[in-house]
C-alpha atoms as a PDB file:
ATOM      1  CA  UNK A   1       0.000   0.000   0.000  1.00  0.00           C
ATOM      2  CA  UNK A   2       1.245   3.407  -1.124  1.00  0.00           C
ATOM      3  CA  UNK A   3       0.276   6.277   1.009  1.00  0.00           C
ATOM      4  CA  UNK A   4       1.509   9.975   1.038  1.00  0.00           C
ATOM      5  CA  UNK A   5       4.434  11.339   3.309  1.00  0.00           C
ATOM      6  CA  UNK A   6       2.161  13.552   5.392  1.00  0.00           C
ATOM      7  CA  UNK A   7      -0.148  10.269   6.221  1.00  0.00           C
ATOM      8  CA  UNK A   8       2.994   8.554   6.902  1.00  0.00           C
ATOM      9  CA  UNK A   9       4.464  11.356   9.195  1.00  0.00           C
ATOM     10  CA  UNK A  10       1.185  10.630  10.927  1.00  0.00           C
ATOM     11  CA  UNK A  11       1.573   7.010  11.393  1.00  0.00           C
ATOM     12  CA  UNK A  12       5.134   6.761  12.485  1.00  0.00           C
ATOM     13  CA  UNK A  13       4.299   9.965  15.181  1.00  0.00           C
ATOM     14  CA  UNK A  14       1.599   8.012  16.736  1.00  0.00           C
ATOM     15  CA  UNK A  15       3.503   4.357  16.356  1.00  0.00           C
ATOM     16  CA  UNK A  16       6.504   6.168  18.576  1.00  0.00           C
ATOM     17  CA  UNK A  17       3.486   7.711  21.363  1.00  0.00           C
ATOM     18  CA  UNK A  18       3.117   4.255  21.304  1.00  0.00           C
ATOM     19  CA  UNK A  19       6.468   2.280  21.337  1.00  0.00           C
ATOM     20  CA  UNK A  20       5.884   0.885  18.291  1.00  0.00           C
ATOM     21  CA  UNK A  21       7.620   0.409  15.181  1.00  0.00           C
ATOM     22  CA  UNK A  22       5.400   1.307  12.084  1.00  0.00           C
ATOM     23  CA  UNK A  23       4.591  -2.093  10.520  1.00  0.00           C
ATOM     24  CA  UNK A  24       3.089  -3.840  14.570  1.00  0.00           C
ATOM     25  CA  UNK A  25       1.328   0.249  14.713  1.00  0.00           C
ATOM     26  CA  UNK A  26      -0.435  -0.458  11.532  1.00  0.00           C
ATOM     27  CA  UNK A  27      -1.053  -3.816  11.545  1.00  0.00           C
ATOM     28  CA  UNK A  28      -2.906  -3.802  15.248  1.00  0.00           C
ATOM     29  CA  UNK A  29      -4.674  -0.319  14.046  1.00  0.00           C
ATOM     30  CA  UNK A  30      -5.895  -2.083  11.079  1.00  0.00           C
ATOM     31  CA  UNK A  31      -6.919  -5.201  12.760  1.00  0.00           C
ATOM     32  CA  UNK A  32      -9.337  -3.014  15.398  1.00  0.00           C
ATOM     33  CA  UNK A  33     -10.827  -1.164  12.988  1.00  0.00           C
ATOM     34  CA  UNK A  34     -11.721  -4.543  10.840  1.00  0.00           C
ATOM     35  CA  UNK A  35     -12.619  -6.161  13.974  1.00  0.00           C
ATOM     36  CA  UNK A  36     -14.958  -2.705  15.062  1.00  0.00           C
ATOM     37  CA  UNK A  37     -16.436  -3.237  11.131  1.00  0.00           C
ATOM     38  CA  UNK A  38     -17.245  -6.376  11.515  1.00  0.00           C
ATOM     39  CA  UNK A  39     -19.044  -6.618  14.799  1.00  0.00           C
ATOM     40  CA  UNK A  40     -20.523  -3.347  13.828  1.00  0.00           C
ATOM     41  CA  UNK A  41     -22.169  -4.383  10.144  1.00  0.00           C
ATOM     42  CA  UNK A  42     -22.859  -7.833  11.607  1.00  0.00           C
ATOM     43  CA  UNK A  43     -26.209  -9.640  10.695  1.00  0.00           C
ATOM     44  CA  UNK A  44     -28.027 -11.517  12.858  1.00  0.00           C
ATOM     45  CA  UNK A  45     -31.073 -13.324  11.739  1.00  0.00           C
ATOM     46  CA  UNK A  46     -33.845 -15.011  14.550  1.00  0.00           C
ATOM     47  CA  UNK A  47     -37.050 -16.663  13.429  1.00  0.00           C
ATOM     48  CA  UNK A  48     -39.959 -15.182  13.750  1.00  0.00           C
ATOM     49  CA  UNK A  49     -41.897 -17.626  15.448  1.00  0.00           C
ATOM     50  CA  UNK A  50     -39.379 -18.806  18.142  1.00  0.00           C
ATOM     51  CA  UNK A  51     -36.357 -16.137  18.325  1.00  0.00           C
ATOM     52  CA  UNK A  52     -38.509 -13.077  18.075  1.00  0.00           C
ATOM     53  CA  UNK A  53     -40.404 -13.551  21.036  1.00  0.00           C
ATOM     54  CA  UNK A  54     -37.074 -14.159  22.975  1.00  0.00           C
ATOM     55  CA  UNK A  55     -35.019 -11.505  21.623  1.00  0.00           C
ATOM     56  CA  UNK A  56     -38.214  -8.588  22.992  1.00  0.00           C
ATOM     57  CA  UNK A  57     -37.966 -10.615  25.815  1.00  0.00           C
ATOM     58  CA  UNK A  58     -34.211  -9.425  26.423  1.00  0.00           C
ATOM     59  CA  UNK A  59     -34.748  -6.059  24.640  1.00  0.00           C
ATOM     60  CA  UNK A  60     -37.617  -5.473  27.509  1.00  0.00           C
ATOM     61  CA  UNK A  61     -35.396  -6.556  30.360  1.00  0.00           C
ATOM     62  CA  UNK A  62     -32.613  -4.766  29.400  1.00  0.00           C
ATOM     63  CA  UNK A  63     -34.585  -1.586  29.197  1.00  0.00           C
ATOM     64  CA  UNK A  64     -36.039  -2.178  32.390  1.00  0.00           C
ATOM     65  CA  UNK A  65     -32.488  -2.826  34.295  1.00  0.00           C
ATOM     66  CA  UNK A  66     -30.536   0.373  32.682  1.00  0.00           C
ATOM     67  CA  UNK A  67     -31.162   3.262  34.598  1.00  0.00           C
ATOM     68  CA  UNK A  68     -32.008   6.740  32.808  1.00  0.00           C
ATOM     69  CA  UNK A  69     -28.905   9.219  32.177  1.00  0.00           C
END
């Protein structure tokens, strides 16, 4: 992957805030964002006639336990 001097500049200042040489920096910050992606874009099917009723179930009781801000 090519990128410009200024994004590298970038990189390499926050891999050394870090301890980190550029190559561990980029690969772990490019890991947690695929990771983040994935769990955030993940689909999750139920059935309607058997997982529905459970998933409102949970939905209900967690809305009941978390107290207002």
């Amino acid at each position: 992957m090519r990128l410009r001097h200024a994004d590298l500049a970038i990189i390499d200042r926050a891999a050394r805030r870090r301890r980190q040489s550029q190559t561990p920096f980029i690969r772990e910050t490019v890991l947690q964002a695929a990771d983040e992606a994935r769990v955030t874009h993940a689909l999750i099917r139920i059935s309607p006639t058997t997982g529905f009723g459970a998933f409102r179930t949970a939905v209900a009781v967690l809305a009941v336990a978390q107290p207002a801000p």
